[in-house]
N, C-alpha and C. Protein backbone atom coordinates (compact mmCIF):
# COMPACT_ATOMS: atom_id res chain seq x y z
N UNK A 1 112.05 106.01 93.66
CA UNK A 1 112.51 107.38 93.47
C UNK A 1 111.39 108.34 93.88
N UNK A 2 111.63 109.62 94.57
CA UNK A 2 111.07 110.38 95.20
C UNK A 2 110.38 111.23 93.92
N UNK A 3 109.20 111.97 93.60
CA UNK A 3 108.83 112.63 93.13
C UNK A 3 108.48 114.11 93.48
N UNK A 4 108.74 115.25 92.91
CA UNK A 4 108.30 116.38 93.62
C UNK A 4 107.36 117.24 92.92
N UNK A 5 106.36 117.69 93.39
CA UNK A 5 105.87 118.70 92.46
C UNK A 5 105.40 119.82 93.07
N UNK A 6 105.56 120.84 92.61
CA UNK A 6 105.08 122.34 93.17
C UNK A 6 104.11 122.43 92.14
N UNK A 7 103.29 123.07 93.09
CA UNK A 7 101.85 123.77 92.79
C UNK A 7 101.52 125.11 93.65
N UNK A 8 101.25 125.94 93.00
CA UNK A 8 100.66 126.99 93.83
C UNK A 8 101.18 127.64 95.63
N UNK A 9 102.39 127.53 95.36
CA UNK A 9 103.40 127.73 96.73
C UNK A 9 103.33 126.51 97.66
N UNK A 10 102.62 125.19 96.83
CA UNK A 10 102.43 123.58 97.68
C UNK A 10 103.45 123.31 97.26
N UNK A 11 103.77 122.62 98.39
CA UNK A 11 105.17 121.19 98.07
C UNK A 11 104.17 119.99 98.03
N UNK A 12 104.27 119.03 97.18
CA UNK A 12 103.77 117.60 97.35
C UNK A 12 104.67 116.57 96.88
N UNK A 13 105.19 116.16 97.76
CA UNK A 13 106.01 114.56 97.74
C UNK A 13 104.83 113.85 98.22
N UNK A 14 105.68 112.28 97.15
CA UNK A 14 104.54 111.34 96.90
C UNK A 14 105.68 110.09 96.84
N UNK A 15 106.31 109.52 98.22
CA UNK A 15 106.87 108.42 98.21
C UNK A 15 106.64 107.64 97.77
N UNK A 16 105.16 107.36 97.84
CA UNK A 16 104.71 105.76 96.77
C UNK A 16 102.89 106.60 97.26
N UNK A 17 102.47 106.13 96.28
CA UNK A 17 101.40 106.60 95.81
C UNK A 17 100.54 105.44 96.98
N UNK A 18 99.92 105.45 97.42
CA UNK A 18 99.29 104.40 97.85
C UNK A 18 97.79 104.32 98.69
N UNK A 19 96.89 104.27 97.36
CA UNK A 19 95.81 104.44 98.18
C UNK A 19 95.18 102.69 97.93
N UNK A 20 94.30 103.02 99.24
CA UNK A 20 93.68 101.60 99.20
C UNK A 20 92.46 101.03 98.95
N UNK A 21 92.44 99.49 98.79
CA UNK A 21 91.74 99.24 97.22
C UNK A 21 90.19 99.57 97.50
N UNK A 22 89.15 99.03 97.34
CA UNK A 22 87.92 99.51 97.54
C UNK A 22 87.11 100.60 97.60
N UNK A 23 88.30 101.80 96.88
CA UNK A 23 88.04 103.22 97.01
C UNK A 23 88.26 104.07 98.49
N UNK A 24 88.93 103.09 99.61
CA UNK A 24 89.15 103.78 100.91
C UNK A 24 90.23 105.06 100.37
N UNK A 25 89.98 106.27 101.00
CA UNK A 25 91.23 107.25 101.28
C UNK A 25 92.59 106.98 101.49
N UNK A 26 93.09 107.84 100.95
CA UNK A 26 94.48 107.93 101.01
C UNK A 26 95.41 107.92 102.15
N UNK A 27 95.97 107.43 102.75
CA UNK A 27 97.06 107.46 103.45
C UNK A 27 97.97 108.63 103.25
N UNK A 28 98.03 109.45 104.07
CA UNK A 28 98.96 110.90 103.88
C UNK A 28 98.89 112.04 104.94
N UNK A 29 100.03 112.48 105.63
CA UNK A 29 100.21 113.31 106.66
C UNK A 29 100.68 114.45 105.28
N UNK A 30 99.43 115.17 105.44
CA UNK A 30 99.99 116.99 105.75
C UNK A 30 100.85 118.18 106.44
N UNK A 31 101.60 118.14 106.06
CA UNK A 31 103.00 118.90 106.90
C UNK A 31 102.59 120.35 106.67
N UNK A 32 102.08 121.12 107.61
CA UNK A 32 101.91 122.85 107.54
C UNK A 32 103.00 123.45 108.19
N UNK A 33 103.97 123.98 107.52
CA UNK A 33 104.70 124.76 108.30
C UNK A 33 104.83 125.68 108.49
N UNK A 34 104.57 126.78 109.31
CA UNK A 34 104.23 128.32 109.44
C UNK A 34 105.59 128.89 110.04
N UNK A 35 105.19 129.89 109.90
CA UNK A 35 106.70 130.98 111.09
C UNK A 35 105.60 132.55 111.10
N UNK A 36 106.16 132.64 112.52
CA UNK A 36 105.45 133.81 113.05
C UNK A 36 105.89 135.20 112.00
N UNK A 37 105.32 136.19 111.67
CA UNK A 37 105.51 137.01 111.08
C UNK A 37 106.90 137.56 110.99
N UNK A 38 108.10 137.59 112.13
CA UNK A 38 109.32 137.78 111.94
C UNK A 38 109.89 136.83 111.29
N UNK A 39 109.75 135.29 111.48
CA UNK A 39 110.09 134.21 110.82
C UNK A 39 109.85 134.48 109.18
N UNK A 40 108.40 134.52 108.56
CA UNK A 40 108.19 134.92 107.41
C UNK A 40 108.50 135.88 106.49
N UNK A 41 109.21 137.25 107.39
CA UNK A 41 109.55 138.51 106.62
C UNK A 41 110.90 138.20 106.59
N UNK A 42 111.89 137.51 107.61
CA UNK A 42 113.46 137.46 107.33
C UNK A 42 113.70 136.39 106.87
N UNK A 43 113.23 135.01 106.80
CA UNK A 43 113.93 134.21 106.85
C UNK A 43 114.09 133.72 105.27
N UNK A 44 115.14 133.22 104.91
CA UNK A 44 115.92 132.95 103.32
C UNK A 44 115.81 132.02 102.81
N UNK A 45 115.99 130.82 103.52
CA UNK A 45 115.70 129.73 103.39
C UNK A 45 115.08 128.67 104.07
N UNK A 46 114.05 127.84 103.54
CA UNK A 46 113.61 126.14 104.71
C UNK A 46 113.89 125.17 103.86
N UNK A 47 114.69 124.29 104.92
CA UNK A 47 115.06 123.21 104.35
C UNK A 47 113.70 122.14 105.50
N UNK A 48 113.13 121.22 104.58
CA UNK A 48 112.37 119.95 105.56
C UNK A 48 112.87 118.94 105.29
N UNK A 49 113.21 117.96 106.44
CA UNK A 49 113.58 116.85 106.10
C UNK A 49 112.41 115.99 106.78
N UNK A 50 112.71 114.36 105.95
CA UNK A 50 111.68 113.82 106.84
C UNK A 50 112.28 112.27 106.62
N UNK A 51 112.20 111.71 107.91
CA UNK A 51 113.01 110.23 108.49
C UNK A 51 112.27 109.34 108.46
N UNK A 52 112.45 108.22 108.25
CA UNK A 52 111.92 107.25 108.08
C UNK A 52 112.17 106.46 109.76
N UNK A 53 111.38 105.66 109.84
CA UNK A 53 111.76 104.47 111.72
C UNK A 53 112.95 104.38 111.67
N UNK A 54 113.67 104.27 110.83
CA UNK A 54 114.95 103.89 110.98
C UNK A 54 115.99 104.76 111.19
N UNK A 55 115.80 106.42 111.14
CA UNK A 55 116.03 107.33 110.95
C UNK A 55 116.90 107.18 109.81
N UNK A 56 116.32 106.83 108.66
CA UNK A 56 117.32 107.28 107.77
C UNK A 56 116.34 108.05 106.55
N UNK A 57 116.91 109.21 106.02
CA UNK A 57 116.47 110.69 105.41
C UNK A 57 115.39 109.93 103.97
N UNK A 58 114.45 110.22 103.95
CA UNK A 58 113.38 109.45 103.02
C UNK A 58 113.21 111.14 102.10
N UNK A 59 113.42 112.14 102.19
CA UNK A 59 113.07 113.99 102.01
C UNK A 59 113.88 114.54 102.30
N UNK A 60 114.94 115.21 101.59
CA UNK A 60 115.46 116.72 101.70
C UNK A 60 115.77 117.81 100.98
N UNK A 61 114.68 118.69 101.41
CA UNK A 61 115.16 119.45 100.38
C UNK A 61 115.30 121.15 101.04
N UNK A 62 115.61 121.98 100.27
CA UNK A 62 116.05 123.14 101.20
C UNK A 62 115.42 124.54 100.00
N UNK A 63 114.67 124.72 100.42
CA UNK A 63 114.26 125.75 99.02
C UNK A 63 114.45 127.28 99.45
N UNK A 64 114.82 128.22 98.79
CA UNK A 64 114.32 129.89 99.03
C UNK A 64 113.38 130.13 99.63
N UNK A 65 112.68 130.84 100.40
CA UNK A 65 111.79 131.35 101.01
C UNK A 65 110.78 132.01 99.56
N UNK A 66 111.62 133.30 98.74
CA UNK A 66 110.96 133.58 97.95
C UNK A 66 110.13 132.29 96.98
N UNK A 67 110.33 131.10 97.12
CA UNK A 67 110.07 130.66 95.73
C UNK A 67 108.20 130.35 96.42
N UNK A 68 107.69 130.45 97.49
CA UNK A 68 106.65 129.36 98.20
C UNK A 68 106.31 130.48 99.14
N UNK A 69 104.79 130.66 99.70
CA UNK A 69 104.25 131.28 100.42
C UNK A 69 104.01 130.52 102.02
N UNK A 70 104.25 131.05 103.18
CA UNK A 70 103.95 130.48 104.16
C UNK A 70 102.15 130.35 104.17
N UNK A 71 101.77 129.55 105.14
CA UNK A 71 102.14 128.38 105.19
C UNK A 71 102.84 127.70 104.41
N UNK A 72 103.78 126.71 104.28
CA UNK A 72 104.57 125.92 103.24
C UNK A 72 103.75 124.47 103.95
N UNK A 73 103.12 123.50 102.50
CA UNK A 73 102.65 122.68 102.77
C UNK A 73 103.16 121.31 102.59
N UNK A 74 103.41 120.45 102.90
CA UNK A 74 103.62 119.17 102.31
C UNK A 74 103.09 118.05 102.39
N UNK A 75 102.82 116.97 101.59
CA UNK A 75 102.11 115.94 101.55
C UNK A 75 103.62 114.59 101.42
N UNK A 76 102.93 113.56 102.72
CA UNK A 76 103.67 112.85 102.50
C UNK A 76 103.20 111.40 102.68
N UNK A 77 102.91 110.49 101.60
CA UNK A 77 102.43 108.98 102.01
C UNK A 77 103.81 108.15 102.39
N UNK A 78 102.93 107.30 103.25
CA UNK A 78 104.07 106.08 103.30
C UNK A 78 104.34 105.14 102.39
N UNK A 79 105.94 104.41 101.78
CA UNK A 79 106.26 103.50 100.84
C UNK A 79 106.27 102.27 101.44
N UNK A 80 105.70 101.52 102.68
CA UNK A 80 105.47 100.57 103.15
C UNK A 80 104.42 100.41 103.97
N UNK A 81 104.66 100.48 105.35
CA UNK A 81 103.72 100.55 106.45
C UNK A 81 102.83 101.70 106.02
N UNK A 82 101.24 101.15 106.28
CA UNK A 82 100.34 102.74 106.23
C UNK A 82 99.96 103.13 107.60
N UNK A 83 100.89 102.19 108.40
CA UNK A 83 101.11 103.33 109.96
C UNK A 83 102.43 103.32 110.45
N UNK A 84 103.15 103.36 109.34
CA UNK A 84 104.72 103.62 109.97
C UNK A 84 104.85 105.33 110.56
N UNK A 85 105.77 104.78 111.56
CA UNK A 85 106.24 106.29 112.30
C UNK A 85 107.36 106.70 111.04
N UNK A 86 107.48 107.87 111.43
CA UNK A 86 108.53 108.92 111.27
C UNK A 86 108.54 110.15 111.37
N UNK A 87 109.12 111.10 111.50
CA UNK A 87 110.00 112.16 112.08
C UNK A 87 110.14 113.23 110.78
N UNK A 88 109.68 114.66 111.53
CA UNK A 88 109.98 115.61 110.39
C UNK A 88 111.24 116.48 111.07
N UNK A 89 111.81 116.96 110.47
CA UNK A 89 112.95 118.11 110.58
C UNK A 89 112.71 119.35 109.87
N UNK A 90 112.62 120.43 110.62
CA UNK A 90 112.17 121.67 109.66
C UNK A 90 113.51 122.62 109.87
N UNK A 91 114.29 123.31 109.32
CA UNK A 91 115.32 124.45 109.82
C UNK A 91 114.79 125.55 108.90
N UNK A 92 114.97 126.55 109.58
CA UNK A 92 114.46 128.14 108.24
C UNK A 92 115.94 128.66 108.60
N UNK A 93 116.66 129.04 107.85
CA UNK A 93 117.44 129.97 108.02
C UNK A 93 117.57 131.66 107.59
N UNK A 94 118.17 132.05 108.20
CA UNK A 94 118.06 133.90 107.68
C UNK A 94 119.33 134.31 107.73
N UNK A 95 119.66 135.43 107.11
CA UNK A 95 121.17 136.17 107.22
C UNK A 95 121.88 136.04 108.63
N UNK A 96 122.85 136.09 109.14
CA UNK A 96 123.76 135.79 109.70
C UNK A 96 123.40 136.25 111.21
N UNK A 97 122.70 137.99 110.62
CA UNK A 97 122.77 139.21 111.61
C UNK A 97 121.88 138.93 111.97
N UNK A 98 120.71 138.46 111.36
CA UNK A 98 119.07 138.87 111.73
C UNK A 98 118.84 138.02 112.90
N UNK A 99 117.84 138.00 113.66
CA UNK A 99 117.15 137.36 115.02
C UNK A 99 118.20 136.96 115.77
N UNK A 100 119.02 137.35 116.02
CA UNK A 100 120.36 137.31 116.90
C UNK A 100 120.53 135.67 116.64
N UNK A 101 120.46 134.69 115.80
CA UNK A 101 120.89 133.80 115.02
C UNK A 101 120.95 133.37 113.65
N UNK A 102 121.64 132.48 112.78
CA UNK A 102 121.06 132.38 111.83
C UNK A 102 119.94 131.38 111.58
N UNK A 103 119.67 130.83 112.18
CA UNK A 103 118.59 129.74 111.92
C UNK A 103 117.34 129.12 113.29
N UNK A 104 116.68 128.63 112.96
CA UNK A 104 115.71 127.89 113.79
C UNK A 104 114.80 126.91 113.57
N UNK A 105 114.74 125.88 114.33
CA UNK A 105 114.55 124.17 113.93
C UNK A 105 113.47 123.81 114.61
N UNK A 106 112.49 122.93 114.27
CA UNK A 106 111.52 122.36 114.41
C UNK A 106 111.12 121.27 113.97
N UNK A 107 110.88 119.74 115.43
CA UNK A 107 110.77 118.85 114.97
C UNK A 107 109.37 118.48 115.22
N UNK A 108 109.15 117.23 114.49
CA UNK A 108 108.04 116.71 114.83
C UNK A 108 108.09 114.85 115.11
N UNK A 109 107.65 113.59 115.43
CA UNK A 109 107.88 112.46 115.76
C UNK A 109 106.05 111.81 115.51
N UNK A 110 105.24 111.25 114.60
CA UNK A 110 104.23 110.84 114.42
C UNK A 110 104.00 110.11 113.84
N UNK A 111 103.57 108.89 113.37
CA UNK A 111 102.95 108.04 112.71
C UNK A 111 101.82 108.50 111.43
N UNK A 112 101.43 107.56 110.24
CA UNK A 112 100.31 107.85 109.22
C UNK A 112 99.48 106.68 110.16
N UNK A 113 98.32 107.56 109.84
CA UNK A 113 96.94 106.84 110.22
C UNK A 113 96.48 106.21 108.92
N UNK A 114 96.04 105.11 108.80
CA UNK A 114 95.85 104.21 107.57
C UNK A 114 94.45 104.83 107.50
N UNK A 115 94.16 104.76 105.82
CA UNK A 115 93.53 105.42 105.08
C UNK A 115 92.78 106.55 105.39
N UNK A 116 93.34 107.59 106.23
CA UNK A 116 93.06 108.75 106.12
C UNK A 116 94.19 109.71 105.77
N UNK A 117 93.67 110.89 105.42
CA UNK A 117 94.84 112.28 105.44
C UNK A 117 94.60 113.20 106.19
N UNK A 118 95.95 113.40 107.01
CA UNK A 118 95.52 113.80 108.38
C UNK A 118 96.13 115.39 108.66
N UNK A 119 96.45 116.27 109.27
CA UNK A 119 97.18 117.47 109.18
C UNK A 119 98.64 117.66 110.26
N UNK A 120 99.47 118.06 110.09
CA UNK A 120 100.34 118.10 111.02
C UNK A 120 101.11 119.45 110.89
N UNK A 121 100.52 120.05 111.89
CA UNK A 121 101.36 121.51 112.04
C UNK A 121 102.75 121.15 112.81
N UNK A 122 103.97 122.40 112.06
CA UNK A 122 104.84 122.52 112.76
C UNK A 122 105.40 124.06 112.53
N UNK A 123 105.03 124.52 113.42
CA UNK A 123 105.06 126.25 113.72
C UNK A 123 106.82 126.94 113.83
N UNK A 124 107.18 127.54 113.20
CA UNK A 124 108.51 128.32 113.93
C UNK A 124 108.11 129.21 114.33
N UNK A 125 109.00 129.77 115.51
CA UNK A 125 108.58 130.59 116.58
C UNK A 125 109.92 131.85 116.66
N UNK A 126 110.02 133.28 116.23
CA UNK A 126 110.90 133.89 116.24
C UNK A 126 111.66 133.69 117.44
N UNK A 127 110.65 133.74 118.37
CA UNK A 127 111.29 134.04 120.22
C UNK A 127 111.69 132.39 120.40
N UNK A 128 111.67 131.13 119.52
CA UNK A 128 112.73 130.27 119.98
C UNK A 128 114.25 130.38 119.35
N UNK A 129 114.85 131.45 118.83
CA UNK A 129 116.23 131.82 118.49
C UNK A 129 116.92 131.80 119.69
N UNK A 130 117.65 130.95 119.87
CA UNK A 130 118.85 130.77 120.12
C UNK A 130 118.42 129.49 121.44
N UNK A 131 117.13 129.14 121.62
CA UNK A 131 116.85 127.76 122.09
C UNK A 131 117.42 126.73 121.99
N UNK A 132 117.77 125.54 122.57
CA UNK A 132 118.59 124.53 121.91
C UNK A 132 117.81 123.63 122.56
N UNK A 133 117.26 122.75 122.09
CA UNK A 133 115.98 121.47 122.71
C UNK A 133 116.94 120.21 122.14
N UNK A 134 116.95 119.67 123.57
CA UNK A 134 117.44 117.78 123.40
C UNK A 134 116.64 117.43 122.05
N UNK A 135 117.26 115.85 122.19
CA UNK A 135 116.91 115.04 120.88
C UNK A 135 115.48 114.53 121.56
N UNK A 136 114.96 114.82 120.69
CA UNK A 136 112.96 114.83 120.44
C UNK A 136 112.47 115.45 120.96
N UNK A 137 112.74 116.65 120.73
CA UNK A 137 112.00 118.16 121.84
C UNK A 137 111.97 119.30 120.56
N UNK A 138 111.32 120.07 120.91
CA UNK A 138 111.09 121.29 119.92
C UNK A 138 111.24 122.49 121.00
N UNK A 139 111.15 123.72 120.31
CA UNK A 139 111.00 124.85 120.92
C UNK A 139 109.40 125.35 120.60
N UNK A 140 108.53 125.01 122.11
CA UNK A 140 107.10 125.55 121.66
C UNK A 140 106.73 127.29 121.75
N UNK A 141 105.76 128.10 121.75
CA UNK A 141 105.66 129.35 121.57
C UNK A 141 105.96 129.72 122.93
N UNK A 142 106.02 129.25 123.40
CA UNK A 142 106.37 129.79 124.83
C UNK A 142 108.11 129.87 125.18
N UNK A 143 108.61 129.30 124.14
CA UNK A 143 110.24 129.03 124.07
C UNK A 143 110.65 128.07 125.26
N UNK A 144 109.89 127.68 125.39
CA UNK A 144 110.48 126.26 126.10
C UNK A 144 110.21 124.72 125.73
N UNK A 145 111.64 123.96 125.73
CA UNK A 145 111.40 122.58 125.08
C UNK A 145 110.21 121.72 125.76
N UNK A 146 109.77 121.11 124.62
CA UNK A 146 108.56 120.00 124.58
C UNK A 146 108.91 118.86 124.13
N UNK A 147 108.18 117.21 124.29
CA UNK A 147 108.44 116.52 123.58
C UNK A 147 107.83 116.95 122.09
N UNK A 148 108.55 116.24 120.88
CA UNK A 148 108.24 116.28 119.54
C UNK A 148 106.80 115.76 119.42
N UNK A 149 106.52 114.60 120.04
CA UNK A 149 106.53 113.41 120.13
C UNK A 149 104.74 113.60 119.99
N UNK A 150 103.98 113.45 118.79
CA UNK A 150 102.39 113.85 118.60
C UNK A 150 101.76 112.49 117.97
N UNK A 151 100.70 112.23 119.36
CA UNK A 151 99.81 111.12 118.69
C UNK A 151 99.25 111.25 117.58
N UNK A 152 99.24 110.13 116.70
CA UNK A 152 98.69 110.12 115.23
C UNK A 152 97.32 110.48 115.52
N UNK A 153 96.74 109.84 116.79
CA UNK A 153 95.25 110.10 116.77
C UNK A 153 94.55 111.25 117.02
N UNK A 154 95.38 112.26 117.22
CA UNK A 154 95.19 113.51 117.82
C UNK A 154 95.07 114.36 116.53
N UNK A 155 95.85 114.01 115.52
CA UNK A 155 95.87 115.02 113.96
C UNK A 155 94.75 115.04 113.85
N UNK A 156 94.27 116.32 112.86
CA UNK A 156 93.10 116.89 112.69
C UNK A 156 92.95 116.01 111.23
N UNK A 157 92.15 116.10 110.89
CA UNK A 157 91.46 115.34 109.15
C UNK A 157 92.18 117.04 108.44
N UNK A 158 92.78 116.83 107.35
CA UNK A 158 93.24 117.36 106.07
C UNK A 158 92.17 117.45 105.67
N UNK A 159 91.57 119.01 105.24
CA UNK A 159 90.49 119.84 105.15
C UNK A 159 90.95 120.04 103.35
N UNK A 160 92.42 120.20 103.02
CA UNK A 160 92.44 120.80 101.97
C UNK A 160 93.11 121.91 102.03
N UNK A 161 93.27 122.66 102.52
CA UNK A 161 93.51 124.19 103.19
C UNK A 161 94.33 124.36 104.07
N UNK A 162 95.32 124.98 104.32
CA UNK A 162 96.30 125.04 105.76
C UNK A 162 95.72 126.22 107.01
């Protein structure tokens, strides 16, 4: 069973606790999710999801905007592999009228690096409204699709801080 706890406008899910033995670090991707200043002043709601290899939904949840300050953070270990892949899903939505859509999505596709905690930004971008990116593509700041698709080895070390 999934655990959730808010802290201080943090999200921290904790699939399985799992650090390893000898006092090595924790196993855990940091999820930062930002939105450009139009993103942050309209938008109502973010829902994050997050997939397991198999793609099947391991996280979902969909909270108010008011309840959590952007950055919105999340912590997520793995409940098996401590380098299993998986896949984040971010949607923010806003009123109907606003940004000439109601919503905008952002994925991500990465692996946990065993016993470290690592950072993983995933940015919304006002000017990708009304973008539509194939399956494993995002809308980057430039509003054009990218792969999702980010080497584990490339994440920055989790400082603490977004």
């Amino acid at each position: 069973m999934n655990m959730l706890l808010r802290k201080l406008g943090m999200l921290s899910v904790l699939f399985a606790m799992s650090a390893t033995s000898m006092g090595c670090g924790i196993t855990e991707v940091v999820l930062v999710v930002a939105g450009d200043n139009t993103v942050q002043m309209t938008a109502q709601n973010l829902q994050i999801q997050v997939l397991d290899t198999n793609g099947v939904i391991a996280y979902d949840e969909t909270l108010p905007v008011s309840e959590f300050a952007f950055p919105a953070t999340l912590s997520i270990t793995p409940s098996g592999s401590e380098s299993a892949a998986f896949r984040v899903h971010v949607r923010a939505t806003f009123p109907a009228m606003m940004m000439g859509g109601d919503e905008l999505r952002s994925t991500r596709g990465t692996s946990f690096v065993e016993g470290e905690s690592v950072r993983l930004d995933i940015p919304l971008f006002s000017r990708c409204r009304g973008v539509t990116c194939g399956i494993e593509q995002y809308c980057a700041a430039n509003a054009q699709c990218e792969s999702d698709a980010v080497d584990p080895s490339t994440l920055p070390s989790w400082t603490g801080s977004p």
